[in-house]
N, C-alpha and C. Protein backbone atom coordinates (compact mmCIF):
# COMPACT_ATOMS: atom_id res chain seq x y z
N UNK A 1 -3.45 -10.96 -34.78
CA UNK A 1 -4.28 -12.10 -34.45
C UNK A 1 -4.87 -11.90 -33.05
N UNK A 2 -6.21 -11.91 -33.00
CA UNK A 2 -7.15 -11.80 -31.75
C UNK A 2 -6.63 -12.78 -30.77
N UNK A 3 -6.71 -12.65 -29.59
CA UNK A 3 -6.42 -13.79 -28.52
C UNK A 3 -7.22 -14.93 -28.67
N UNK A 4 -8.53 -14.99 -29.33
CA UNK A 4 -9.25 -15.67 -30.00
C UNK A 4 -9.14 -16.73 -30.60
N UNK A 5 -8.11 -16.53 -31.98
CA UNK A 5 -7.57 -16.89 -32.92
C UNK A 5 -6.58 -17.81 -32.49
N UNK A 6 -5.75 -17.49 -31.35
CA UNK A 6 -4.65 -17.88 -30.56
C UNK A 6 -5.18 -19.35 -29.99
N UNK A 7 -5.97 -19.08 -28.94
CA UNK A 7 -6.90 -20.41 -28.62
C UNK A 7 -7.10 -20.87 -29.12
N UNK A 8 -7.85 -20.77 -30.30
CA UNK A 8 -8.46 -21.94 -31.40
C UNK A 8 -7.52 -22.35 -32.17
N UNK A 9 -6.00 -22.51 -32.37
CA UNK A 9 -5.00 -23.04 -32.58
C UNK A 9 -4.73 -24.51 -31.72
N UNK A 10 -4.86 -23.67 -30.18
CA UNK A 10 -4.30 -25.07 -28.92
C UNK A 10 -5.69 -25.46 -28.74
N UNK A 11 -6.76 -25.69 -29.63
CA UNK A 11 -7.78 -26.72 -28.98
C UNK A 11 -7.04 -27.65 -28.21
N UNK A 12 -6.27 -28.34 -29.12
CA UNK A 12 -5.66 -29.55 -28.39
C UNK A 12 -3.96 -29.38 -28.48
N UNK A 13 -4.04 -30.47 -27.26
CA UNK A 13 -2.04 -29.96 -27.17
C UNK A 13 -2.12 -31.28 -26.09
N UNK A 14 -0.76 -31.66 -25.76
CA UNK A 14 -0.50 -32.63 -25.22
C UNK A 14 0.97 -32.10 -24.15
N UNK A 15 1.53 -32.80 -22.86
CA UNK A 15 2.10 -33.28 -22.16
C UNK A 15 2.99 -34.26 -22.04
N UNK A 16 3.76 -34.33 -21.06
CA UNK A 16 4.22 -36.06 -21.03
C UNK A 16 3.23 -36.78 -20.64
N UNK A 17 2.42 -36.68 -19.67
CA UNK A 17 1.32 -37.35 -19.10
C UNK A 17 -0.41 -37.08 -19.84
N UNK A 18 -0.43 -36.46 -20.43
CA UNK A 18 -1.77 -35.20 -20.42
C UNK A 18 -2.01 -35.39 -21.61
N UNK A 19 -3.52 -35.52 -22.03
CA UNK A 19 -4.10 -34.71 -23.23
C UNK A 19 -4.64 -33.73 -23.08
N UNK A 20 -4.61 -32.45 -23.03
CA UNK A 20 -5.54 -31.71 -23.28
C UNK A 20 -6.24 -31.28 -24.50
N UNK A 21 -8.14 -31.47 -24.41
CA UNK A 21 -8.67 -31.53 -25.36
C UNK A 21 -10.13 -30.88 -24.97
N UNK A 22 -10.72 -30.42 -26.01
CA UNK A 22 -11.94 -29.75 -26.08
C UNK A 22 -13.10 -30.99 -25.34
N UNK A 23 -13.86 -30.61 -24.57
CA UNK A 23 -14.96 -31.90 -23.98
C UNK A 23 -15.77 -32.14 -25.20
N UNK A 24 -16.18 -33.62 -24.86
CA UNK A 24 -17.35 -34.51 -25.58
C UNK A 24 -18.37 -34.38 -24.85
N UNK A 25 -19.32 -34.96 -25.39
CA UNK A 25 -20.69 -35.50 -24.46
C UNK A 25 -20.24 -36.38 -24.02
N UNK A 26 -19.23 -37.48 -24.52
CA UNK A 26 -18.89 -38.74 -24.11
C UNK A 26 -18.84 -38.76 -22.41
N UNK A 27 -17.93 -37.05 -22.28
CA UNK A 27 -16.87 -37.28 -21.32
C UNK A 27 -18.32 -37.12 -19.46
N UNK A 28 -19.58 -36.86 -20.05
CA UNK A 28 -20.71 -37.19 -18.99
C UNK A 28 -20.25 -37.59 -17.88
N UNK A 29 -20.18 -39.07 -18.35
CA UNK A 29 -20.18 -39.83 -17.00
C UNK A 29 -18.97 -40.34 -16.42
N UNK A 30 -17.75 -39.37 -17.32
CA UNK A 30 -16.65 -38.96 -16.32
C UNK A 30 -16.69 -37.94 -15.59
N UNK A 31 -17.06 -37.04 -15.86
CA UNK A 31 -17.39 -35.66 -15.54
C UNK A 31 -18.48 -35.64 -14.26
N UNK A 32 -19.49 -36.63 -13.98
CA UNK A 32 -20.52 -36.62 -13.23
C UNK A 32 -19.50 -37.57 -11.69
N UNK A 33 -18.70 -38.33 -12.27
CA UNK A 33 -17.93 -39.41 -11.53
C UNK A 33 -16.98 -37.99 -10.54
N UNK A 34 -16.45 -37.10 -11.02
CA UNK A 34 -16.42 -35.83 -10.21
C UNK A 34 -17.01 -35.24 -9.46
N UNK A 35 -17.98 -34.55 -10.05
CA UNK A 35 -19.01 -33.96 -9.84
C UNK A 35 -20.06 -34.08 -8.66
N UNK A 36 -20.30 -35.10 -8.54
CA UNK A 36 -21.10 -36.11 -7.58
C UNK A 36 -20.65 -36.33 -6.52
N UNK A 37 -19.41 -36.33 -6.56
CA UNK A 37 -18.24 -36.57 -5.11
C UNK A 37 -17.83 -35.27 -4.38
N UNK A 38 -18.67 -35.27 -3.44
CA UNK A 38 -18.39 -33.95 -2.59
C UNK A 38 -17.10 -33.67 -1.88
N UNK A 39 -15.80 -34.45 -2.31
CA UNK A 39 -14.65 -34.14 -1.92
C UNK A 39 -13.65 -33.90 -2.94
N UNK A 40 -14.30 -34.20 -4.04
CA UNK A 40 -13.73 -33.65 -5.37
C UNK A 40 -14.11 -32.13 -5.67
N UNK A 41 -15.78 -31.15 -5.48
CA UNK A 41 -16.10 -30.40 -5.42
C UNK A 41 -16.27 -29.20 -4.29
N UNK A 42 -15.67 -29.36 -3.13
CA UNK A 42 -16.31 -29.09 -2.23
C UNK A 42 -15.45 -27.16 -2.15
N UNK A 43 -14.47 -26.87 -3.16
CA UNK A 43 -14.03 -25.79 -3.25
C UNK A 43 -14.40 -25.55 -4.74
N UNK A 44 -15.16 -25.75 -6.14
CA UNK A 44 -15.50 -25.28 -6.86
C UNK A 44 -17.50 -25.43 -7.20
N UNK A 45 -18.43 -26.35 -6.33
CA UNK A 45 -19.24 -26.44 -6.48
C UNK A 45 -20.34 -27.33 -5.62
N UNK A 46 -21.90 -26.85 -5.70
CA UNK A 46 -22.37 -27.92 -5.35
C UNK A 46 -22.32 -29.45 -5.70
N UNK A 47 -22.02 -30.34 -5.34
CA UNK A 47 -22.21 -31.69 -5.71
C UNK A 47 -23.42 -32.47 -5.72
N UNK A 48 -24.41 -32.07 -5.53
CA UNK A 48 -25.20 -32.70 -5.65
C UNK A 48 -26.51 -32.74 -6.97
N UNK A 49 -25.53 -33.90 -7.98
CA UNK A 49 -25.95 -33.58 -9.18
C UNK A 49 -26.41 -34.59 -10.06
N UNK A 50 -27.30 -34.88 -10.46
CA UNK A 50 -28.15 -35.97 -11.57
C UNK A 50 -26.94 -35.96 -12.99
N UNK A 51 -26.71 -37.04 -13.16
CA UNK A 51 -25.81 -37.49 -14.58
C UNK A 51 -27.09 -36.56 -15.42
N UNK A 52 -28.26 -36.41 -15.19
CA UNK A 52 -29.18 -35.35 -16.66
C UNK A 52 -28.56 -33.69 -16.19
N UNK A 53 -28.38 -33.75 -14.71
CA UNK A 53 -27.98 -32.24 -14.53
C UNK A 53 -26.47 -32.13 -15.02
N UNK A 54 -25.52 -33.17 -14.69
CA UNK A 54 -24.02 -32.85 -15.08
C UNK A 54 -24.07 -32.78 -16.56
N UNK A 55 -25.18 -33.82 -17.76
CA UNK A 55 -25.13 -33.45 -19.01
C UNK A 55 -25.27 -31.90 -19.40
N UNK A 56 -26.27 -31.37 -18.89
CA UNK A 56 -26.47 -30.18 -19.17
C UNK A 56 -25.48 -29.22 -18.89
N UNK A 57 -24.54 -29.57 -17.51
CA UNK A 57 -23.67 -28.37 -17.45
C UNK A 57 -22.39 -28.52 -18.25
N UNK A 58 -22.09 -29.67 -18.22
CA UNK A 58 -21.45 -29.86 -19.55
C UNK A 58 -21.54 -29.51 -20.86
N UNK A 59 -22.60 -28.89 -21.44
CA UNK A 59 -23.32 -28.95 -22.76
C UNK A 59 -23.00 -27.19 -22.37
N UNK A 60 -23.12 -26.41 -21.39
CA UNK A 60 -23.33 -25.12 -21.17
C UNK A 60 -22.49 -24.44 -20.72
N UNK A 61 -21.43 -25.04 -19.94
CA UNK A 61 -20.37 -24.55 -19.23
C UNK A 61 -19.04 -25.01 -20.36
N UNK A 62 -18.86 -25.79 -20.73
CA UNK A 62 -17.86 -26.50 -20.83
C UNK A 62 -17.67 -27.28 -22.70
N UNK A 63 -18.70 -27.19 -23.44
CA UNK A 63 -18.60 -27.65 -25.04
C UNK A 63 -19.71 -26.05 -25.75
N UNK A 64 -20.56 -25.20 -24.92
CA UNK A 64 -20.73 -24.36 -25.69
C UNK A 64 -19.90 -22.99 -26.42
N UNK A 65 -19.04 -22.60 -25.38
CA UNK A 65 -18.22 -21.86 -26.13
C UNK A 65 -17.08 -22.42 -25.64
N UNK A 66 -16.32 -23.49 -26.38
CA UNK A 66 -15.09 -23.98 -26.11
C UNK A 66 -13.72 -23.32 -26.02
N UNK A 67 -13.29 -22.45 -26.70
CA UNK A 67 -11.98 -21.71 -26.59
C UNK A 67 -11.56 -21.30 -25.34
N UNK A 68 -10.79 -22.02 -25.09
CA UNK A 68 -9.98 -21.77 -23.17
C UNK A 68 -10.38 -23.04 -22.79
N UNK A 69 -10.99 -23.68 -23.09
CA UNK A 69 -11.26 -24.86 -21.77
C UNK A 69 -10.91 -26.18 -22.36
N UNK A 70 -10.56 -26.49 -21.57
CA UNK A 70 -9.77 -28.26 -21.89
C UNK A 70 -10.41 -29.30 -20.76
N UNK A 71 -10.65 -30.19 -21.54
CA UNK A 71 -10.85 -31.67 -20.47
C UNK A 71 -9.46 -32.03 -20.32
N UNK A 72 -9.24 -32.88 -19.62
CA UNK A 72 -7.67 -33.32 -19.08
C UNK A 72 -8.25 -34.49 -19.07
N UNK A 73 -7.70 -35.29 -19.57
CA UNK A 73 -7.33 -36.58 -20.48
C UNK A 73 -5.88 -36.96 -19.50
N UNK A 74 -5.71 -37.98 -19.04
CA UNK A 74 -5.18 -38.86 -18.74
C UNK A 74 -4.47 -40.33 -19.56
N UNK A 75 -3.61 -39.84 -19.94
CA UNK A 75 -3.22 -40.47 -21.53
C UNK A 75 -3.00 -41.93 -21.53
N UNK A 76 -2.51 -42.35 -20.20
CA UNK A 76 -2.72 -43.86 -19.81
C UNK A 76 -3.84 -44.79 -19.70
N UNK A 77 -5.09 -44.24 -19.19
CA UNK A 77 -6.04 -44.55 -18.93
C UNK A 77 -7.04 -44.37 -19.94
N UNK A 78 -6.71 -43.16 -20.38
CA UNK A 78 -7.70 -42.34 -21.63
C UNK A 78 -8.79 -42.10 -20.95
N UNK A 79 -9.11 -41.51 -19.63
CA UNK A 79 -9.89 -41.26 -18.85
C UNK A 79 -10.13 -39.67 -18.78
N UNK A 80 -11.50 -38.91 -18.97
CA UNK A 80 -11.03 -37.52 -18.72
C UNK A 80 -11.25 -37.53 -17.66
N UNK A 81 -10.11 -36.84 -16.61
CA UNK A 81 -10.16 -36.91 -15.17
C UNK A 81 -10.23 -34.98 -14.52
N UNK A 82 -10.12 -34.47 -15.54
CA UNK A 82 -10.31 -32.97 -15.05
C UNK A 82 -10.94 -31.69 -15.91
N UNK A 83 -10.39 -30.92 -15.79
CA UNK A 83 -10.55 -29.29 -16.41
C UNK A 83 -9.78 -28.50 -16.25
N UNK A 84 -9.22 -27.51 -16.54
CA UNK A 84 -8.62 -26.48 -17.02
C UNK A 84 -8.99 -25.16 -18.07
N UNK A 85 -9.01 -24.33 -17.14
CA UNK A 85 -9.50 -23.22 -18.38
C UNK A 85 -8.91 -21.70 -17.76
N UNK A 86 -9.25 -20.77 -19.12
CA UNK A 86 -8.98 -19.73 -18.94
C UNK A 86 -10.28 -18.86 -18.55
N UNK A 87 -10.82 -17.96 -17.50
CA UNK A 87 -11.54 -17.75 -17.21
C UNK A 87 -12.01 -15.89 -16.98
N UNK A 88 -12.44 -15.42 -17.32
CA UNK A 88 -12.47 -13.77 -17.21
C UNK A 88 -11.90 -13.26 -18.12
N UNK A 89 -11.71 -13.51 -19.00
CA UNK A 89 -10.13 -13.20 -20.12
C UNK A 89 -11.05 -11.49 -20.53
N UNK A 90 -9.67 -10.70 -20.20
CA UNK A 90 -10.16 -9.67 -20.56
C UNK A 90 -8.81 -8.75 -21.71
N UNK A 91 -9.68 -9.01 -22.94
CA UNK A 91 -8.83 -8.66 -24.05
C UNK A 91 -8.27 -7.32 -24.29
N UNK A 92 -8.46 -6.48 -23.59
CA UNK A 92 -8.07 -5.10 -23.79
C UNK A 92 -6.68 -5.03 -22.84
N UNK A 93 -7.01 -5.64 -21.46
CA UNK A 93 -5.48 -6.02 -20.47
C UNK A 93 -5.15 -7.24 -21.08
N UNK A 94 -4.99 -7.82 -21.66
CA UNK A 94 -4.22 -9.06 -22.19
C UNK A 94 -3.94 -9.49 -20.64
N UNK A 95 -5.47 -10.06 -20.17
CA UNK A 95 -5.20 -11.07 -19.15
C UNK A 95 -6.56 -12.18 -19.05
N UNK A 96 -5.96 -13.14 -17.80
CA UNK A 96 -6.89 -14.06 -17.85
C UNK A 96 -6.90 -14.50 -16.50
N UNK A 97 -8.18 -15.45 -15.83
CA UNK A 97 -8.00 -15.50 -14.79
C UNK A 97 -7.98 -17.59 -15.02
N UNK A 98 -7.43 -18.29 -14.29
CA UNK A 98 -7.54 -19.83 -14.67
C UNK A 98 -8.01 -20.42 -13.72
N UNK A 99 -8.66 -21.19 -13.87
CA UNK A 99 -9.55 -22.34 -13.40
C UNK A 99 -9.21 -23.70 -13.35
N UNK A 100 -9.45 -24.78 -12.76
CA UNK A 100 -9.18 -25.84 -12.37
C UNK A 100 -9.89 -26.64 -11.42
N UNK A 101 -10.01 -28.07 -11.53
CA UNK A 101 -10.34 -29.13 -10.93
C UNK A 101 -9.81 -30.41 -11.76
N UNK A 102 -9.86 -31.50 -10.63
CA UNK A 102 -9.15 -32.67 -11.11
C UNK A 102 -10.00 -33.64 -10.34
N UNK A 103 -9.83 -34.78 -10.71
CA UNK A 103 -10.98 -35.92 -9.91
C UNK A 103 -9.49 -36.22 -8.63
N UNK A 104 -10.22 -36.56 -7.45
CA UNK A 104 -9.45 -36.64 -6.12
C UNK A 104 -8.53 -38.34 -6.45
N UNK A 105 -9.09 -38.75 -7.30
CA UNK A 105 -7.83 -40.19 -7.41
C UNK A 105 -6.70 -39.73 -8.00
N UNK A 106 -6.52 -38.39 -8.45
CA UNK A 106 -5.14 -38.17 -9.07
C UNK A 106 -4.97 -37.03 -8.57
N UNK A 107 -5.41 -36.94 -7.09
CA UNK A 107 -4.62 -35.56 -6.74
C UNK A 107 -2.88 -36.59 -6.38
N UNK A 108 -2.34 -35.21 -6.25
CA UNK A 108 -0.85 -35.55 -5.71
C UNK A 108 0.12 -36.21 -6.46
N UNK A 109 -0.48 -36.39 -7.79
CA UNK A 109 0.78 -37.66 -8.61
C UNK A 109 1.25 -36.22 -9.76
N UNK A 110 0.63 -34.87 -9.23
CA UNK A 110 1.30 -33.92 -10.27
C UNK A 110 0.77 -33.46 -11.10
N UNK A 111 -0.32 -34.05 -11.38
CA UNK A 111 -0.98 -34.14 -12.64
C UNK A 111 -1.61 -32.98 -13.09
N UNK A 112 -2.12 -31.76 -12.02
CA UNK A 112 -2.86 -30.45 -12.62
C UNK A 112 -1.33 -29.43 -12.33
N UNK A 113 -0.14 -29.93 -11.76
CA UNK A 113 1.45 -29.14 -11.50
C UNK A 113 1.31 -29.20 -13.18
N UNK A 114 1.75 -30.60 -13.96
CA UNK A 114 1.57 -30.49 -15.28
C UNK A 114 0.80 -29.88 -16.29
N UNK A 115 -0.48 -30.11 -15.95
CA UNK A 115 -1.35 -29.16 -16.59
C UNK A 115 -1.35 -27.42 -17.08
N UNK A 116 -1.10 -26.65 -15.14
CA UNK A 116 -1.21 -25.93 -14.91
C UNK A 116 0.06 -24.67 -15.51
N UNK A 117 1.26 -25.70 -16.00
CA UNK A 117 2.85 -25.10 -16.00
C UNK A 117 2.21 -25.31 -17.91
N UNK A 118 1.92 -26.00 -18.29
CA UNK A 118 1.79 -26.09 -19.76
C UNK A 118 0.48 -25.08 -20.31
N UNK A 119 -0.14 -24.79 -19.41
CA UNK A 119 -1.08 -23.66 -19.94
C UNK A 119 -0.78 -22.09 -19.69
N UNK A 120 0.29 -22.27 -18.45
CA UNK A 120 0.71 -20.81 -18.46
C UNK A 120 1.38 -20.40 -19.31
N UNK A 121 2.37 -21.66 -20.06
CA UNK A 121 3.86 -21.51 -20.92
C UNK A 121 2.89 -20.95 -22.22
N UNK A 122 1.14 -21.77 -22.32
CA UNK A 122 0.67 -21.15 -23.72
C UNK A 122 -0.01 -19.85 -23.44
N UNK A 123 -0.57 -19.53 -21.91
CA UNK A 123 -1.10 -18.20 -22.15
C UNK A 123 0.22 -16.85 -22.72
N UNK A 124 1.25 -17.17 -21.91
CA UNK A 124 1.95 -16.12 -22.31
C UNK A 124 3.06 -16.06 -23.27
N UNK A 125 3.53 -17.21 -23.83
CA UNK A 125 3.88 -17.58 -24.92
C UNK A 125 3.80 -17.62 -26.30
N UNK A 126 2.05 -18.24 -26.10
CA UNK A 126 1.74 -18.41 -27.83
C UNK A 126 0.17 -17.21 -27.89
N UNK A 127 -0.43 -16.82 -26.23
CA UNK A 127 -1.50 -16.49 -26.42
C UNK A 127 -1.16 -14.72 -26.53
N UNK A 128 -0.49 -14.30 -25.64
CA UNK A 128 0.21 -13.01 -25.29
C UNK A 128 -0.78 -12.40 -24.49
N UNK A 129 -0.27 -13.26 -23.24
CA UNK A 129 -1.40 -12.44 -21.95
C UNK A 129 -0.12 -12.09 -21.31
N UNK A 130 -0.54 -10.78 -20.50
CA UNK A 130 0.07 -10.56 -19.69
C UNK A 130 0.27 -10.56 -18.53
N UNK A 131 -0.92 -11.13 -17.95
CA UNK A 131 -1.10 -11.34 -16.14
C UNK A 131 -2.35 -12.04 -16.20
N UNK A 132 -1.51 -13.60 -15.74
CA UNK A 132 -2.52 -14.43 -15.13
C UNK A 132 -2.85 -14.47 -13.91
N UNK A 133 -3.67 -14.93 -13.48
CA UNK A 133 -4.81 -14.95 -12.04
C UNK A 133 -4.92 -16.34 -11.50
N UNK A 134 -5.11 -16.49 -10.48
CA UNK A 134 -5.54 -17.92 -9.78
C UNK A 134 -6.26 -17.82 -8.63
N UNK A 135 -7.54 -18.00 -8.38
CA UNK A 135 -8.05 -17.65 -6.95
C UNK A 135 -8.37 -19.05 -6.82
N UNK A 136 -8.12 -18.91 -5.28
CA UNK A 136 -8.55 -20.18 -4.60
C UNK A 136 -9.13 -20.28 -3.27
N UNK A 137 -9.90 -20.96 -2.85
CA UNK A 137 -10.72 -20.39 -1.41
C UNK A 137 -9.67 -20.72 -0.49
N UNK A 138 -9.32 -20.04 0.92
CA UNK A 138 -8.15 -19.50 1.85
C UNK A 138 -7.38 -21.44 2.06
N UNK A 139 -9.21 -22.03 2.54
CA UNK A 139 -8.19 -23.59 3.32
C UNK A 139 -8.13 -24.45 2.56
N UNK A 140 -8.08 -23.93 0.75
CA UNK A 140 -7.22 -25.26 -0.16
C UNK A 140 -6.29 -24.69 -0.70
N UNK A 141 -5.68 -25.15 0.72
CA UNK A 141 -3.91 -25.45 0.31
C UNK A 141 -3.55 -26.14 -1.09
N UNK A 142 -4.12 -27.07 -1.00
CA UNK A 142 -3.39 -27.82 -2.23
C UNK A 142 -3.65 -27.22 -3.69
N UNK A 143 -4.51 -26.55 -3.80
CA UNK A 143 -4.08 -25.94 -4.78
C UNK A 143 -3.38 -24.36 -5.36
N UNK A 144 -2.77 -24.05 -3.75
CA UNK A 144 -2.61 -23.08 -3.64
C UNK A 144 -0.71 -23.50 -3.98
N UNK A 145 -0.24 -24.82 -3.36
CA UNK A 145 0.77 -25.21 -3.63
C UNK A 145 1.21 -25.49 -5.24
N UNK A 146 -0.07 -26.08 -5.68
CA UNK A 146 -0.03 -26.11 -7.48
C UNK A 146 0.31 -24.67 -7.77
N UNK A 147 0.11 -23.59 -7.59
CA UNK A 147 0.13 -22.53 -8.08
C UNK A 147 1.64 -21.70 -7.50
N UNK A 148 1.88 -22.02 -6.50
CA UNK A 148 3.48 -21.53 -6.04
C UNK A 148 4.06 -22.60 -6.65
N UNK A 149 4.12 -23.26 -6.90
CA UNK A 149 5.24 -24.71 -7.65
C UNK A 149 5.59 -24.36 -9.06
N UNK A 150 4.10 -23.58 -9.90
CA UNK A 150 3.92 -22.63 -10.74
C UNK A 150 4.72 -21.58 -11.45
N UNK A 151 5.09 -21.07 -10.08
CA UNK A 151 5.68 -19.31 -10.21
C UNK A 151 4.95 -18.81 -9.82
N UNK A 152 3.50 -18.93 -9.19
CA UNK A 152 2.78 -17.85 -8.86
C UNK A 152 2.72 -17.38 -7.42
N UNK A 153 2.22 -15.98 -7.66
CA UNK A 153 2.72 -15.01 -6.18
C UNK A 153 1.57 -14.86 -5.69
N UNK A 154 1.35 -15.09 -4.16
CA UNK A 154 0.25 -14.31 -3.58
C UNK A 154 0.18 -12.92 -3.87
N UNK A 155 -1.40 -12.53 -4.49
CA UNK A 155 -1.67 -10.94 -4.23
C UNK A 155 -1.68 -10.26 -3.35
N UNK A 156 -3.02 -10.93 -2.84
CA UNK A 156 -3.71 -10.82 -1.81
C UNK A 156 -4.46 -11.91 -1.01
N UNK A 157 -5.16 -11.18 -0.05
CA UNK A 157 -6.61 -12.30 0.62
C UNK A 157 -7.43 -11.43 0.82
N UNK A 158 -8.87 -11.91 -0.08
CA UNK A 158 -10.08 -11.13 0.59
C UNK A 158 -11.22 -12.08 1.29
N UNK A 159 -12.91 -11.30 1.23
CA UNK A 159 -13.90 -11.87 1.49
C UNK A 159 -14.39 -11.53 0.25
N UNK A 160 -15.47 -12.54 0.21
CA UNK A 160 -15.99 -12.31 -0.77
C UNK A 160 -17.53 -13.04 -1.26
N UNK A 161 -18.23 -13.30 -1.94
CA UNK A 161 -19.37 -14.01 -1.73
C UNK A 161 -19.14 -15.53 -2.76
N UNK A 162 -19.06 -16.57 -2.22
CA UNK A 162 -18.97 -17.43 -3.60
C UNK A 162 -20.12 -17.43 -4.18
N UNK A 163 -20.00 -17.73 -5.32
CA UNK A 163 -20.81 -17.71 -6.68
C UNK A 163 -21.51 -18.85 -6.69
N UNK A 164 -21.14 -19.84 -5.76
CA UNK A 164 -22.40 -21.06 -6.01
C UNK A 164 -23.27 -20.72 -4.56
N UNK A 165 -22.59 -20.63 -3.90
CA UNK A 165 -23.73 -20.78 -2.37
C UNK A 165 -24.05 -19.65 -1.64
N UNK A 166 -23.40 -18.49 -2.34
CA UNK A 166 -23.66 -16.83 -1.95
C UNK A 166 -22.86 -16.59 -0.14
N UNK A 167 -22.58 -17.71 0.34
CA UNK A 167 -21.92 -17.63 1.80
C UNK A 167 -20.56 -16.95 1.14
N UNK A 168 -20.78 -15.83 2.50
CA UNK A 168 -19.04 -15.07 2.60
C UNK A 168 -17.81 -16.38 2.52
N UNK A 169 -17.09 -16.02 1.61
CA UNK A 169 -15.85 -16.60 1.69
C UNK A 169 -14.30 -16.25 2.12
N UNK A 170 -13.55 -16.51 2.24
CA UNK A 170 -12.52 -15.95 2.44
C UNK A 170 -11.13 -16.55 1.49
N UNK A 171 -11.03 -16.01 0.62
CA UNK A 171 -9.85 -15.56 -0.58
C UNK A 171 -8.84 -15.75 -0.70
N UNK A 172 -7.96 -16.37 -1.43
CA UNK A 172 -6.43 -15.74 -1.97
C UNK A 172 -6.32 -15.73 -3.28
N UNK A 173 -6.31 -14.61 -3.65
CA UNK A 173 -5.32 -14.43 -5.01
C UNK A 173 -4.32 -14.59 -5.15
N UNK A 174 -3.80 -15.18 -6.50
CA UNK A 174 -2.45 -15.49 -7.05
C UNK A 174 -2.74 -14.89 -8.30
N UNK A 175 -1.07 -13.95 -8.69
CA UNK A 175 -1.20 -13.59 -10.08
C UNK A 175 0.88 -14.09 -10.69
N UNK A 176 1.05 -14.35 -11.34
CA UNK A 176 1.87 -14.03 -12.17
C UNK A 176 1.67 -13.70 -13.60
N UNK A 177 2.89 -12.99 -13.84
CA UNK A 177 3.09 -11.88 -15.01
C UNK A 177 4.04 -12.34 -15.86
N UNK A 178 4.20 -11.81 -17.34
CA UNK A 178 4.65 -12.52 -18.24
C UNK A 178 6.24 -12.21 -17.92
N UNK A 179 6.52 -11.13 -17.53
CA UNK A 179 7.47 -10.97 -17.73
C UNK A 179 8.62 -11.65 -16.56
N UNK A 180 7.83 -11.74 -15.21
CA UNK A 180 8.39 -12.47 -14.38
C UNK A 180 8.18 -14.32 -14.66
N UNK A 181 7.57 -14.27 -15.82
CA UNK A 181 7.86 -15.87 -15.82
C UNK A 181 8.90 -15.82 -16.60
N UNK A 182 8.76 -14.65 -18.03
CA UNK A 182 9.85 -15.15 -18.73
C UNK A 182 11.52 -15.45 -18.18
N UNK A 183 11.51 -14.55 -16.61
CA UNK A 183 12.77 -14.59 -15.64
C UNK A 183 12.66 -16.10 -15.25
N UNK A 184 11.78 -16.67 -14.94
CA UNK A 184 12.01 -18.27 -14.20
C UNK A 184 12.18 -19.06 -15.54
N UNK A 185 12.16 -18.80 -16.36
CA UNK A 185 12.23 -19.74 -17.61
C UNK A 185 13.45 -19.39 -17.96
N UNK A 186 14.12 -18.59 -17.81
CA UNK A 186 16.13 -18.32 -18.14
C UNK A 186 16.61 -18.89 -16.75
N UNK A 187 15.64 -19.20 -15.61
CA UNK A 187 16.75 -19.53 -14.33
C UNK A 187 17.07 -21.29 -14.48
C-alpha cells in the first residue's frame, strides 16, 4: 500500500480535544479570522488578505489535493481553529516534512502539543515514514517547544530565503525518526 493509500484512510481521525478533518469552503471565514491577523501569521505568511484572497488559497493550498492536510476542529466549539499537514513527503525516503499553524486564542492550552503527538503516532505508525521534519523560523520559540515536548531533536540552524517574502531567514530544523520514537513510546 502506497503512502498514498495510507492517508486517504486518516482523512479524518479525532483526539480528546481535536477533530481532525479534510477543509470545507465553509471553513473561509475561519480560516481568513487567522489569516488576517498578523500575529497569528507573522512566522508562516503574509497577512494581508481579502476573505476572496483567503477563499482562493483555501480552494488551492488546502481542499485541492487533500491527503496530508487537516483543518483542526476544535470539538467544543466546532470551530476550525488551525492546520496541520504533511509537507515535502518524499516517497522513495519514507519521509515527510510537517507543517502547522493555529489561531493565537488557543495558543498555550496544548492544543497543536495534541495535534502534533497524534500525527506523528500516524506518520510512523499507520503511514510508515521514517523521518519526520519540523522547521521553524530561529525566534518562534513556541513552536519550537511544541516540537521538543514532541520528541523532536534539533538538527540544525541555517539561513535561508523564506518562501513568502524572499528576506534571508534564519532556521532550525527538527527531525525525529521512527525508530527513536518507537524508544519514547516503551519509556
Amino acid at each position: 500500500m502506497i503512502i498514498w493509500e495510507r492517508l486517504a484512510q486518516y482523512a479524518n481521525f479525532e483526539t480528546e480535544r481535536l477533530l481532525l478533518r479534510p477543509f470545507a469552503y465553509d471553513d473561509r471565514k475561519n480560516l481568513h479570522l487567522i489569516l488576517s491577523n498578523p500575529h497569528n501569521t507573522s512566522y508562516i505568511m503574509p497577512s494581508m488578505m481579502t476573505i476572496e484572497e483567503t477563499g482562493s488559497l483555501l480552494v488551492q493550498a488546502f481542499m485541492r489535493s487533500p491527503l496530508g492536510i487537516w483543518a483542526i476542529e476544535d470539538k467544543e466549539t466546532r470551530q476550525m481553529i488551525g492546520c496541520i499537514r504533511f509537507e515535502n513527503i518524499d516517497e522513495r525516503e519514507n519521509e515527510a516534512e510537517i507543517g502547522y499553524f493555529l489561531h493565537r486564542v488557543f495558543w498555550g492550552k496544548g492544543f497543536m502539543t495534541e495535534a502534533l503527538q497524534t500525527l506523528v503516532y500516524l506518520g510512523f505508525a499507520q503511514v510508515g515514514f521514517h523521518t519526520l521534519r519540523l522547521l521553524t523560523h530561529l525566534e518562534n520559540r513556541a513552536s519550537q517547544r511544541v516540537a521538543e515536548k514532541v520528541g523532536f531533536q534539533k538538527f540544525r540552524q541555517y539561513k535561508g530565503s523564506d518562501r513568502y517574502s524572499r528576506k534571508m531567514r534564519e532556521y532550525v530544523e527538527f527531525q525525529l525518526f521512527a525508530r527513536n520514537y518507537k524508544q519514547l513510546e516503551e519509556e
